[in-house]
Protein backbone atom coordinates (compact mmCIF):
# COMPACT_ATOMS: atom_id res chain seq x y z
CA UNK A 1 -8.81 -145.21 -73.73
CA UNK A 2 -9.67 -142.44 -75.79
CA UNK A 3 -8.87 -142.06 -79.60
CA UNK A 4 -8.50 -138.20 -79.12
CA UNK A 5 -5.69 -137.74 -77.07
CA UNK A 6 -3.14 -136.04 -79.29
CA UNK A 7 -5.94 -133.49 -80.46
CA UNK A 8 -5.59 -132.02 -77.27
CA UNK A 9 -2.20 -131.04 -76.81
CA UNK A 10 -1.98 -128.12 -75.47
CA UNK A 11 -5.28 -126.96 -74.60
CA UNK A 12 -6.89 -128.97 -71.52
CA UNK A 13 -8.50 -126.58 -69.03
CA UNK A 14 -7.19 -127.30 -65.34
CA UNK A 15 -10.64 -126.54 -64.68
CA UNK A 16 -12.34 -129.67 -67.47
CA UNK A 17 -12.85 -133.01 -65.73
CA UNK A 18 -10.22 -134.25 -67.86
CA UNK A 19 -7.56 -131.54 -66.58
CA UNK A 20 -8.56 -133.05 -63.25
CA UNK A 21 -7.57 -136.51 -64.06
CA UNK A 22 -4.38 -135.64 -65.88
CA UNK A 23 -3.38 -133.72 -62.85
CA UNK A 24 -4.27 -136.97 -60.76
CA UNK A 25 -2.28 -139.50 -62.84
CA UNK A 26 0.35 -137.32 -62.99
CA UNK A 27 0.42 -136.42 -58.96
CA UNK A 28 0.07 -140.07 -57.92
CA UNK A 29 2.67 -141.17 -60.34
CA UNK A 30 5.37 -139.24 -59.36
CA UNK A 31 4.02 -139.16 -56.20
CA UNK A 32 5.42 -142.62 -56.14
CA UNK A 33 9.18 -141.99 -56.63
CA UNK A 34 8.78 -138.86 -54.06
CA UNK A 35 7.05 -141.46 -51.44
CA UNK A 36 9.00 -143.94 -52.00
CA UNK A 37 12.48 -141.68 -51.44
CA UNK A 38 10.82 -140.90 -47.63
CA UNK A 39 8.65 -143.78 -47.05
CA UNK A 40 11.92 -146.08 -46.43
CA UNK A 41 13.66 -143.98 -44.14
CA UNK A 42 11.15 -144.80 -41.06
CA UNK A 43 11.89 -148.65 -42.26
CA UNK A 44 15.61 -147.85 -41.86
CA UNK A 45 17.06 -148.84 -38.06
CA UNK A 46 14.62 -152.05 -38.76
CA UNK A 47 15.39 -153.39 -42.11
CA UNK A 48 19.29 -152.69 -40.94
CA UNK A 49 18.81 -155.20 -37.73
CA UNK A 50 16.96 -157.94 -39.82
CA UNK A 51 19.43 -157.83 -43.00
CA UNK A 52 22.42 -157.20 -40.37
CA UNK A 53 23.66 -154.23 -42.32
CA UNK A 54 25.35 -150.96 -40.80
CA UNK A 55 25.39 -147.65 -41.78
CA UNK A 56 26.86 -148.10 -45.37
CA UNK A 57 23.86 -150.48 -46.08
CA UNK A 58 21.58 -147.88 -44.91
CA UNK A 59 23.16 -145.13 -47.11
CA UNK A 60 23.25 -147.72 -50.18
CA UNK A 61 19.47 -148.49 -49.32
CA UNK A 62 18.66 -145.02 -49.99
CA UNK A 63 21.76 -144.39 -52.40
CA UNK A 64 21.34 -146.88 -54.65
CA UNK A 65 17.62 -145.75 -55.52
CA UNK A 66 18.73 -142.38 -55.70
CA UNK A 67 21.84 -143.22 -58.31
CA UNK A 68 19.98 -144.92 -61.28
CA UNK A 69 17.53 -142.17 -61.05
CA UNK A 70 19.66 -139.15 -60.67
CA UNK A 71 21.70 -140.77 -63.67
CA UNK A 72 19.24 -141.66 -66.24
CA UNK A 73 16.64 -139.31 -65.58
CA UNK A 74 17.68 -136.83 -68.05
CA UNK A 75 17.60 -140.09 -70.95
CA UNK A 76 14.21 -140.62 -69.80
CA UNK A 77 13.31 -137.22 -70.55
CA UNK A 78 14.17 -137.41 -73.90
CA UNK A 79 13.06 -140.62 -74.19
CA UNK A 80 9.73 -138.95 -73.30
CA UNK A 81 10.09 -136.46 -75.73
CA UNK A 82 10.84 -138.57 -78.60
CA UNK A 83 8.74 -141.57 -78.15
CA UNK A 84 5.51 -140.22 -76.39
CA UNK A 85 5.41 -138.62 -72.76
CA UNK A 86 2.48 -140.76 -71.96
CA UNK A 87 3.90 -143.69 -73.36
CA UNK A 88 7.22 -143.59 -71.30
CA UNK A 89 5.46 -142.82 -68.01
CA UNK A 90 3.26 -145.51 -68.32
CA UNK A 91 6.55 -148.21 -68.71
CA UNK A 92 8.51 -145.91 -65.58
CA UNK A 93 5.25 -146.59 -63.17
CA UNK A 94 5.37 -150.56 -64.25
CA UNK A 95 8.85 -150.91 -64.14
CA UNK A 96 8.57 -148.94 -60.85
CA UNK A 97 6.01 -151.41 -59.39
CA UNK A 98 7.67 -154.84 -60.56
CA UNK A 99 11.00 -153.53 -58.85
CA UNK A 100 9.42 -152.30 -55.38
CA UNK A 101 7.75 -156.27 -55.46
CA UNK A 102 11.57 -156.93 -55.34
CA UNK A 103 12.54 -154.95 -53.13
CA UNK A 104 9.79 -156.52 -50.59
CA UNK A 105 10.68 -159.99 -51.18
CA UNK A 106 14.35 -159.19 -50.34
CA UNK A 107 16.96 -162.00 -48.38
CA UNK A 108 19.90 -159.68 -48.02
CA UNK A 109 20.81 -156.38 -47.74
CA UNK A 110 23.10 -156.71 -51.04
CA UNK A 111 19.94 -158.28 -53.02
CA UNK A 112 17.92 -154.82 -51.37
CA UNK A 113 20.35 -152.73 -52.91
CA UNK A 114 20.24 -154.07 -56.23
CA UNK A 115 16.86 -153.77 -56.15
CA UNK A 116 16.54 -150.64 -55.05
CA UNK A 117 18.86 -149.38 -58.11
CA UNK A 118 16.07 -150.99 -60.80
CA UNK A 119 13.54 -148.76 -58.84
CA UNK A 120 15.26 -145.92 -59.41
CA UNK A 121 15.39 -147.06 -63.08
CA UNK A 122 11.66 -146.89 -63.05
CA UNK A 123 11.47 -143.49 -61.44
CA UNK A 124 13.82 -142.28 -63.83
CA UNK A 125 10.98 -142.89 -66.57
CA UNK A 126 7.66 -141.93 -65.04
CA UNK A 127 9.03 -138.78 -63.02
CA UNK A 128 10.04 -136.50 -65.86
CA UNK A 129 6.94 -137.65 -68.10
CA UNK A 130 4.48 -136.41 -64.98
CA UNK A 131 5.61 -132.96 -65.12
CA UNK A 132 6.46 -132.96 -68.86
CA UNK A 133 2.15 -134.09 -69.78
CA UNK A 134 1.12 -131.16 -67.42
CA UNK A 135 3.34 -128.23 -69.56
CA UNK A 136 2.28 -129.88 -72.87
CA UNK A 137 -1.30 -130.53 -72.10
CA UNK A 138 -2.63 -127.74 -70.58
CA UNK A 139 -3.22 -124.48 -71.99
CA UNK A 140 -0.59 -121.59 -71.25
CA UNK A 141 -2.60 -119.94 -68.57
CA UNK A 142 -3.01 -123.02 -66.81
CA UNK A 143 0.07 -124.08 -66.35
CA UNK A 144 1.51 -122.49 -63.14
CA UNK A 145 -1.17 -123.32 -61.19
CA UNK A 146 -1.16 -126.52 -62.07
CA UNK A 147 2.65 -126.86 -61.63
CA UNK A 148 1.78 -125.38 -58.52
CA UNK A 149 -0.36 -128.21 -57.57
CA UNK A 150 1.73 -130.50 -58.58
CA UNK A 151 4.74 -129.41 -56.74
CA UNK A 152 2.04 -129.43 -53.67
CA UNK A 153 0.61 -132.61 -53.84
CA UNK A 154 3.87 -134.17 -54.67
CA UNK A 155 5.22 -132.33 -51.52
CA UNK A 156 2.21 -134.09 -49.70
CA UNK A 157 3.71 -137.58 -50.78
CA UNK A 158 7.48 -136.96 -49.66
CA UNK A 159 5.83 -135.52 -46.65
CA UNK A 160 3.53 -138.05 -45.70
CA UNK A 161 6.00 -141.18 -46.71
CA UNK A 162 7.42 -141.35 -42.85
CA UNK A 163 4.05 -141.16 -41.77
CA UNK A 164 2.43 -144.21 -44.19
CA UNK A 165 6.15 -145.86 -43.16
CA UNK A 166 5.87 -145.77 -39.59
CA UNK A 167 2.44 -146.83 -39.67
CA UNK A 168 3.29 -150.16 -42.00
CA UNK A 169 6.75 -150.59 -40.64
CA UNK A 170 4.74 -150.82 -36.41
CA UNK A 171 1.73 -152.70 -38.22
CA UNK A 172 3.15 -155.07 -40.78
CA UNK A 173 6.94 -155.25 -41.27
CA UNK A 174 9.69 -153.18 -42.79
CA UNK A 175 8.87 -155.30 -46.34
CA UNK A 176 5.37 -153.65 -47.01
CA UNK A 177 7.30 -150.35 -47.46
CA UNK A 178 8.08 -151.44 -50.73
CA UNK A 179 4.83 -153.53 -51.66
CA UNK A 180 2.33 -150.62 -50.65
CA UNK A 181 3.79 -149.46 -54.24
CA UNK A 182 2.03 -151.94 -56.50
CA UNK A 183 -2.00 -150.75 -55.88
CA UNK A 184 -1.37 -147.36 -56.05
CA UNK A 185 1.23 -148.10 -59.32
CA UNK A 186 -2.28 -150.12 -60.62
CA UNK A 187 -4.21 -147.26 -60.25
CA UNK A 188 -1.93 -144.92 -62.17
CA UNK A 189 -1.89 -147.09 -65.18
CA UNK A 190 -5.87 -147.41 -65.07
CA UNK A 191 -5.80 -143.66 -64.86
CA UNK A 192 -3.32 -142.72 -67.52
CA UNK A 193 -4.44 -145.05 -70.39
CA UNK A 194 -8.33 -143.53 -69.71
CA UNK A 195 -7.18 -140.10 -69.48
CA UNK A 196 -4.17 -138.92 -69.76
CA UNK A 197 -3.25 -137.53 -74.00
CA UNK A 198 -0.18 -138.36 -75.54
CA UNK A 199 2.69 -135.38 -76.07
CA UNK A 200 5.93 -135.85 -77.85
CA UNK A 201 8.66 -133.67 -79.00
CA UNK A 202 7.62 -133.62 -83.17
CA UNK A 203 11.42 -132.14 -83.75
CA UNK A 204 13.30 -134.88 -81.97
CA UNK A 205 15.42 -136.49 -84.34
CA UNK A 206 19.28 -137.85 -84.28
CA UNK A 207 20.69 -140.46 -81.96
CA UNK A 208 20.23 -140.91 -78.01
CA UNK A 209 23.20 -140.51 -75.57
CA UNK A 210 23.35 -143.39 -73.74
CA UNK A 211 27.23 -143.13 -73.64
CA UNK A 212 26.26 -139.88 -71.86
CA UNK A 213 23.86 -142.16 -69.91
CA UNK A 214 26.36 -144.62 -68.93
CA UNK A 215 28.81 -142.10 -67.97
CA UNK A 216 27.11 -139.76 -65.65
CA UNK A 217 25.79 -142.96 -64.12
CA UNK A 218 29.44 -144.22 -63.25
CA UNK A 219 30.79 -140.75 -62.44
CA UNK A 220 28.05 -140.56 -59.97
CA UNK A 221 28.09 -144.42 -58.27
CA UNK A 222 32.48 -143.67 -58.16
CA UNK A 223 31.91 -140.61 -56.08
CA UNK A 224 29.07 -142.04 -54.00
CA UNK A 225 31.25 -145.15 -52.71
CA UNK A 226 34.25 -142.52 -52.45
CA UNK A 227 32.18 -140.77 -50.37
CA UNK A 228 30.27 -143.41 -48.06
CA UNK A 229 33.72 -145.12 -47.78
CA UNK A 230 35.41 -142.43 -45.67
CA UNK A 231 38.92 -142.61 -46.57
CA UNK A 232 38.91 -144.48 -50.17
CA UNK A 233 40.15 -141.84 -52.30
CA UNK A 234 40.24 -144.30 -55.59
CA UNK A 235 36.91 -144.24 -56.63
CA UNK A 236 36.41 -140.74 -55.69
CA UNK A 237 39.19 -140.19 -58.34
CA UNK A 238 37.61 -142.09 -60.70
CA UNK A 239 34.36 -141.01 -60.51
CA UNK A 240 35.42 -137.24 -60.89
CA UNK A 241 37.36 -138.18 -63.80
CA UNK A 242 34.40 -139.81 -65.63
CA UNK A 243 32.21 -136.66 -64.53
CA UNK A 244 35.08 -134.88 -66.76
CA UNK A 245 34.85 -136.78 -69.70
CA UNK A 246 31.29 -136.90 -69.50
CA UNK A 247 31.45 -132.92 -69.53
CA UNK A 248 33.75 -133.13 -72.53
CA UNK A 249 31.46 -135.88 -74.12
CA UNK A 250 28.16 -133.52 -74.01
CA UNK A 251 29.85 -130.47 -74.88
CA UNK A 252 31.27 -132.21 -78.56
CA UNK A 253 27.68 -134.30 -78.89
CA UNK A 254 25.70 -131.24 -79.09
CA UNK A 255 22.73 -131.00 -80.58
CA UNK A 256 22.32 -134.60 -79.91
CA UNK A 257 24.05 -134.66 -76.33
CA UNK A 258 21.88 -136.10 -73.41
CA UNK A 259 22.42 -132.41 -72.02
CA UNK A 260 21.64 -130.03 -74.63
CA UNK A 261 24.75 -127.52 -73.72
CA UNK A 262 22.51 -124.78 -74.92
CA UNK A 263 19.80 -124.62 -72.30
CA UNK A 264 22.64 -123.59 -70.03
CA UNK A 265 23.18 -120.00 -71.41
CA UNK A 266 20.18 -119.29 -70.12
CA UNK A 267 21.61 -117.54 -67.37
CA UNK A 268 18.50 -118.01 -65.18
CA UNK A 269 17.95 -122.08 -65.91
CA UNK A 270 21.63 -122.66 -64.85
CA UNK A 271 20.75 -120.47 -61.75
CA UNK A 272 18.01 -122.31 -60.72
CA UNK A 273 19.36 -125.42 -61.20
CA UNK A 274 22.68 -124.71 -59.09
CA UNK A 275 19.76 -123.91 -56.36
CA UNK A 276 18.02 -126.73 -56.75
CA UNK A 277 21.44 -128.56 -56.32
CA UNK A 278 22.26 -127.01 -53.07
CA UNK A 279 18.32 -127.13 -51.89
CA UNK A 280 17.87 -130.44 -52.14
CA UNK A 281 21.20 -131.62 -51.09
CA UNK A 282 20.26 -130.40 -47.80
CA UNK A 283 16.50 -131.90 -47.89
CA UNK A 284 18.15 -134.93 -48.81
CA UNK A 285 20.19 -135.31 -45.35
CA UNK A 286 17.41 -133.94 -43.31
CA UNK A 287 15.14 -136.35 -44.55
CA UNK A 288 17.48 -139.41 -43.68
CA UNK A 289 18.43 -138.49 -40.91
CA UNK A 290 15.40 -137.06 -38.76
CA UNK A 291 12.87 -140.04 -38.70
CA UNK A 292 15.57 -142.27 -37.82
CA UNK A 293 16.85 -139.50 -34.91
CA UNK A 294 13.38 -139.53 -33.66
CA UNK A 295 13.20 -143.26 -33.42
CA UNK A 296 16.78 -143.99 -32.00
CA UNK A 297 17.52 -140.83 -30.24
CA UNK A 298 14.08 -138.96 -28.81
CA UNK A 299 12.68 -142.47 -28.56
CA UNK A 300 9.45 -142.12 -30.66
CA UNK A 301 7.43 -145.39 -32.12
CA UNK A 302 7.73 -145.38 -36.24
CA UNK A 303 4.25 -144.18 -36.51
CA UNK A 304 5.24 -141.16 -34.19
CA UNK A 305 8.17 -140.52 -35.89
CA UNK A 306 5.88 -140.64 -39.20
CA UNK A 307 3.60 -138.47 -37.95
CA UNK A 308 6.26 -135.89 -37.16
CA UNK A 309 6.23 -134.86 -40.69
CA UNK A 310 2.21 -134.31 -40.32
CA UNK A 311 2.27 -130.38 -40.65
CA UNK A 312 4.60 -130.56 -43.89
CA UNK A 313 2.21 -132.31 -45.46
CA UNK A 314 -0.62 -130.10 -44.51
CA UNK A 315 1.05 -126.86 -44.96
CA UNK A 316 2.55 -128.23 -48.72
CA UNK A 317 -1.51 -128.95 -49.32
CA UNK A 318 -2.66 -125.79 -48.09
CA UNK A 319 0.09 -123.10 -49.52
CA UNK A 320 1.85 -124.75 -52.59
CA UNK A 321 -0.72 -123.99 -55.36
CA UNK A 322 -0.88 -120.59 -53.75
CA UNK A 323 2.71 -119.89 -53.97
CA UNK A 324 2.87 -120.87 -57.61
CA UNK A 325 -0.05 -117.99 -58.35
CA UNK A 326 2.01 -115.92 -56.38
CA UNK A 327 5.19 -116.16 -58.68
CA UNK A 328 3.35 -115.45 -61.38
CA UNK A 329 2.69 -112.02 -60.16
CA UNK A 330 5.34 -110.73 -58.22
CA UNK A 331 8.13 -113.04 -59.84
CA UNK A 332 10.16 -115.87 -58.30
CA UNK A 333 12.73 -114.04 -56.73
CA UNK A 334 11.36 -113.15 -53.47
CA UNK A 335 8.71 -116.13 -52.80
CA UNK A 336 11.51 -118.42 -53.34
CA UNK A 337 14.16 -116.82 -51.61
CA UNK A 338 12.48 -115.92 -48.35
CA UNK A 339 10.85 -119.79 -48.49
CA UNK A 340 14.16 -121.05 -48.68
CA UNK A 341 15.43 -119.08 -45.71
CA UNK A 342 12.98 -120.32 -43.63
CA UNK A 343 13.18 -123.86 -44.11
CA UNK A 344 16.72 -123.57 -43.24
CA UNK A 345 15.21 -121.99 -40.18
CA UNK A 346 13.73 -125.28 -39.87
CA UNK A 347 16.38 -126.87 -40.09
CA UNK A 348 18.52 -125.10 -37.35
CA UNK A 349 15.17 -126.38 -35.12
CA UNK A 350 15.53 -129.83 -35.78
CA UNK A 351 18.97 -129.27 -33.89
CA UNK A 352 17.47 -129.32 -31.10
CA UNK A 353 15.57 -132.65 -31.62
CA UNK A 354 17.62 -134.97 -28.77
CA UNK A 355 17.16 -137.62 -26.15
CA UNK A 356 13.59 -137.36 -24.34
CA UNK A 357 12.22 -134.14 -26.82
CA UNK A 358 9.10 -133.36 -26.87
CA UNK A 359 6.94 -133.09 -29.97
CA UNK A 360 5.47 -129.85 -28.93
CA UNK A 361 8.38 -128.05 -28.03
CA UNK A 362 10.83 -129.24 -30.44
CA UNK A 363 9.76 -131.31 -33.00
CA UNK A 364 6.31 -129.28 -34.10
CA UNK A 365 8.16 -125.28 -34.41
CA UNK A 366 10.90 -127.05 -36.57
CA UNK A 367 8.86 -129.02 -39.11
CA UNK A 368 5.98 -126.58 -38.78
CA UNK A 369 8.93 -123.83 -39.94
CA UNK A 370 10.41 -126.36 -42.44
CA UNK A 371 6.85 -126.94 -44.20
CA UNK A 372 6.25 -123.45 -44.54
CA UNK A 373 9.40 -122.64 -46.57
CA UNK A 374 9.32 -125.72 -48.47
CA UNK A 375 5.59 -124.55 -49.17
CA UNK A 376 6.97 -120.99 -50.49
CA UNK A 377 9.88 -122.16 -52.45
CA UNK A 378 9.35 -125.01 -54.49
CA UNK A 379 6.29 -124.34 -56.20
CA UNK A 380 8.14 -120.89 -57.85
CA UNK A 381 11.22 -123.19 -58.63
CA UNK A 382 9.73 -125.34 -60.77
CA UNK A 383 7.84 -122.87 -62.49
CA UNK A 384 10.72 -121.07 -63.09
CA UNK A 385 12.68 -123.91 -64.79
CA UNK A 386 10.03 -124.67 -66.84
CA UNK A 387 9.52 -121.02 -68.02
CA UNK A 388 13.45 -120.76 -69.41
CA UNK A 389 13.03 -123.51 -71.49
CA UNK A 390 11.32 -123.45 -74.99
CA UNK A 391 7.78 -125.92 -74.98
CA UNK A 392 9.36 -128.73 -77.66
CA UNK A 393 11.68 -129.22 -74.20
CA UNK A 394 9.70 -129.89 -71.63
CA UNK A 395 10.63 -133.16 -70.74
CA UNK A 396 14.33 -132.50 -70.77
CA UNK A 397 14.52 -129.43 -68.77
CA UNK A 398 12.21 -131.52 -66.19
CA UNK A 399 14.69 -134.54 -66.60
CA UNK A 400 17.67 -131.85 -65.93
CA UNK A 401 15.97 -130.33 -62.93
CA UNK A 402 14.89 -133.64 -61.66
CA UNK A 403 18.55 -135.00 -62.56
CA UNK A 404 20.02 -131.92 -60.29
CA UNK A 405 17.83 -132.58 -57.42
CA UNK A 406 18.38 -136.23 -56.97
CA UNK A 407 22.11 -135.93 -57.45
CA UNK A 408 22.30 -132.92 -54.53
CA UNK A 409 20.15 -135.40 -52.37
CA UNK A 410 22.83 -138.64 -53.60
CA UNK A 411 25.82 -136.70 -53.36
CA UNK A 412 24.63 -135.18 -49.65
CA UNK A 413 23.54 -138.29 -48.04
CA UNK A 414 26.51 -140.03 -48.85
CA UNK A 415 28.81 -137.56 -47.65
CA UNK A 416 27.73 -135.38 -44.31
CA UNK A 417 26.94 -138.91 -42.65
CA UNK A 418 30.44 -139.80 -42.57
CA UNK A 419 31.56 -136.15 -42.08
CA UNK A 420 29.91 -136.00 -39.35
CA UNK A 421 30.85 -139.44 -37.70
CA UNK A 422 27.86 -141.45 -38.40
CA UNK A 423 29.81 -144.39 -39.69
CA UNK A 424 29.54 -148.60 -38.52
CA UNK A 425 26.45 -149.04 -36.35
CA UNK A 426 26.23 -145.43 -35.17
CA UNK A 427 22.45 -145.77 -35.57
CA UNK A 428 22.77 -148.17 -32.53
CA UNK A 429 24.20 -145.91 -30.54
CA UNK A 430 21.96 -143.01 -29.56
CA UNK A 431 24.70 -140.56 -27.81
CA UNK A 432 26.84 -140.95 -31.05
CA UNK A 433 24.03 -141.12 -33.37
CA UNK A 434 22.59 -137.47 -31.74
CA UNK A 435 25.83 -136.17 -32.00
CA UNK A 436 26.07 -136.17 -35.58
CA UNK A 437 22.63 -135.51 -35.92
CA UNK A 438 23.10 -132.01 -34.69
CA UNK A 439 25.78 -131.03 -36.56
CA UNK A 440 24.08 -132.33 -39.80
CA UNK A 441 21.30 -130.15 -39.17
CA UNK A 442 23.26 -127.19 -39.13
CA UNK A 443 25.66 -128.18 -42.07
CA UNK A 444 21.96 -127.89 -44.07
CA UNK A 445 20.82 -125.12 -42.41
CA UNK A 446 24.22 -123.58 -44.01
CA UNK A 447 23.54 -124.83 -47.17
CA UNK A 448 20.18 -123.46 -47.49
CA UNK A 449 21.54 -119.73 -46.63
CA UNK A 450 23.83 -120.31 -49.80
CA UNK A 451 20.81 -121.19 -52.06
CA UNK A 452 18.99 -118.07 -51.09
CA UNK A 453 21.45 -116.13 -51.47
CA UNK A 454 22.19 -117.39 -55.29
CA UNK A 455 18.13 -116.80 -55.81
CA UNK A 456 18.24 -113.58 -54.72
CA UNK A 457 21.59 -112.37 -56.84
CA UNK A 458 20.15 -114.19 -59.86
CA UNK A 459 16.55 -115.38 -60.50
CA UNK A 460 14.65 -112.28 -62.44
CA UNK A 461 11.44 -110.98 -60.74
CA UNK A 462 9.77 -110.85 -64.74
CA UNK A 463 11.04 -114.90 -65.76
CA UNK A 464 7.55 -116.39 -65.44
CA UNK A 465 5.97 -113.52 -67.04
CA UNK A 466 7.66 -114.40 -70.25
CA UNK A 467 4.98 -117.42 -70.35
CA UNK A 468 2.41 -115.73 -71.03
């Protein structure tokens, strides 16, 4: 480990060898929370038949992951900021790996889902760190390219986590879904403590909000179950009203408030983030839902149905560092907009995924479309929220961002499957299962049009020239 790491704040190259390995620490490490959110979803139908769970269990699988991070994401942030960015995502990637080894050793559904929630605890550490290091390390003309990158190689590990899950799930069981985690999680810490320099917020000072913590993490698990639950209204009500107080709570704890109040008058951070919101609620549906369609519906093997996702990946390699170049000249407006259009495009393909499809006539045009936005559109996004918030808080307005996404995703995937009828052991039924299927698709398609449509009306062409 080197002694010089906080001399460099600031001003690594992208283009040094160490700006290479701070980019690859920081890729693979959150890299694991994105893989991790997809990789499962091939394991789904067959972890649900061995730990004799229905479609709740599924949703919790996935849910329950998604809920600890979503929730203390934004307290890792400023953990991050406070302590040492390095520091905290070196503790998120070993807490990360210790809980997937959990995961994989699991009896019961109800012992997966617990462990599943002290994953997300780990993701909620590392995530915001990776993206923090890479806007306090490099220097300023650096940094939307390499934002760029990272949006696209993280893009590559969402992408390719059906792919690496079919192939384990068909080769060695449903369990190594969870322990393919530790080597890579290894290889991260190697990386970071050789590598990667330490960042912190020098200004942070006054007392963390973990009553903030512990409240958005309740409002959000009471409107999860009153969502998967179709039809229990009591902890819907409940978790609304803590989301309340939890409003009130920030609002009187500022400065000091897990959500500094004051990044929202930026009228371009809130916009983005109520995009980001909507965006990802709809990724979040698609990407439960369509691996396990392919496998129980079109009748694809869980390597096929992983390698369905092939030209996302590719296309997210390819384009994503481009796009973020892009933004910086023309603005965000249009490359995010018009990207986000046509993965809802995408989306209203996948629609016509059904019994007996055919990859190249259905399932290739609609992830091939879906990549291709997603490509366009996230790159400029995170650019953008990075850009409206002052250097000193990087890590929270990554934690925030991060903290929108995974809620839209939480909030989505426990609602549309009920909505749409995919309750009790619909994923063993392929008529009923296809059914809902379809009209999930389009419910995101919808959602997407909504998104672009608040870009358009609201992020400024000239936000990531203000960078410079």
């Amino acid at each position: 480990m080197t002694d010089d790491s906080t001399l460099l704040h600031g001003h690594v190259e992208l283009k040094s060898a160490r700006g290479r390995w701070i980019l690859f620490a920081t890729v693979l490490g959150s890299g694991l929370a994105m893989l991790d959110s997809t990789v499962v979803n091939v394991a789904l139908p067959f972890l649900g038949r061995e730990l004799d769970a229905g479609m709740a269990g599924l949703q919790w699988t996935i849910n329950a992951y998604t809920l600890t991070l979503a929730g203390l994401i934004l307290l890792g942030g400023s953990l991050g900021d406070r302590y040492g960015r390095r520091t905290l995502f070196l503790v998120g990637t070993v807490w990360f790996a210790i809980a997937s080894a959990l995961c994989g050793l699991s009896p019961n559904i109800e012992f997966l889902i617990g462990a599943r929630a002290l994953q997300g605890i780990g993701g909620a550490l590392l995530t915001p760190g990776s993206l923090a290091i890479i806007q306090a390390s490099f220097v300023r003309h650096d940094r939307p390219r390499a934002v760029g990158m990272w949006s696209g190689l993280g893009g590559v590990a969402s992408a390719i986590g059906p792919l690496l899950g079919g192939w384990l799930v068909q080769s060695a069981g449903w369990r190594w879904a969870f322990l393919i985690n530790l080597p890579f999680a290894a290889l991260v810490v190697f990386v970071t403590l050789r590598h990667v320099p330490e960042s912190k917020d020098e200004e942070a000072a006054g007392r963390f909000d973990v009553l903030g913590s512990v409240l958005a993490a309740l409002a959000l698990a009471g409107i999860t179950y009153g969502l998967i639950q179709k039809g229990v209204s009591v902890p819907l009500v409940a978790g609304l009203a803590v989301g309340a107080a939890f409003v009130v709570l920030e609002i009187r704890r500022s400065p000091d408030a897990l959500v500094p109040v004051g990044m929202f008058r930026d009228r371009v951070f809130t916009a983005v983030n109520v995009v980001t919101l909507i965006m990802y609620a709809a990724m979040g549906v698609v990407f439960f839902l369509l691996v396990v369609q392919l496998q129980v519906v079109s009748g694809f093997s869980p390597i096929a149905a992983g390698l369905a996702m092939l030209p996302t990946t590719i296309l997210m390699l390819l384009l994503s560092a481009r796009a973020g170049e892009l933004a910086k000249r023309v603005g965000p407006r249009w490359p995010m907009t018009i990207g986000i259009l046509v993965a809802g495009c995408g989306f209203v393909l996948m629609s016509t995924i059904g019994p007996g499809a055919s990859y190249l006539l259905h399932v290739l045009p609609a992830v091939f479309v879906f990549g291709l936005g997603l490509s366009a559109a996230v790159a400029p996004l995170t650019a953008t929220v990075l850009a409206t918030a002052d250097d000193h808080l990087a890590g929270t307005a990554s934690g925030i961002n991060n903290a929108v996404a995974r809620t839209g995703s939480l909030l989505a995937v426990a609602a549309v499957p009920p909505l749409v009828g995919l309750v009790g052991d619909a994923f063993e039924q392929p008529q009923v299962f296809d059914a809902g299927f379809r009209t999930a698709m389009l419910i995101s398609a919808v959602m997407m049009v909504v998104a672009a449509l608040i870009t358009f009306l609201t992020i400024r062409t000239n936000v990531l020239a203000a960078d410079d």
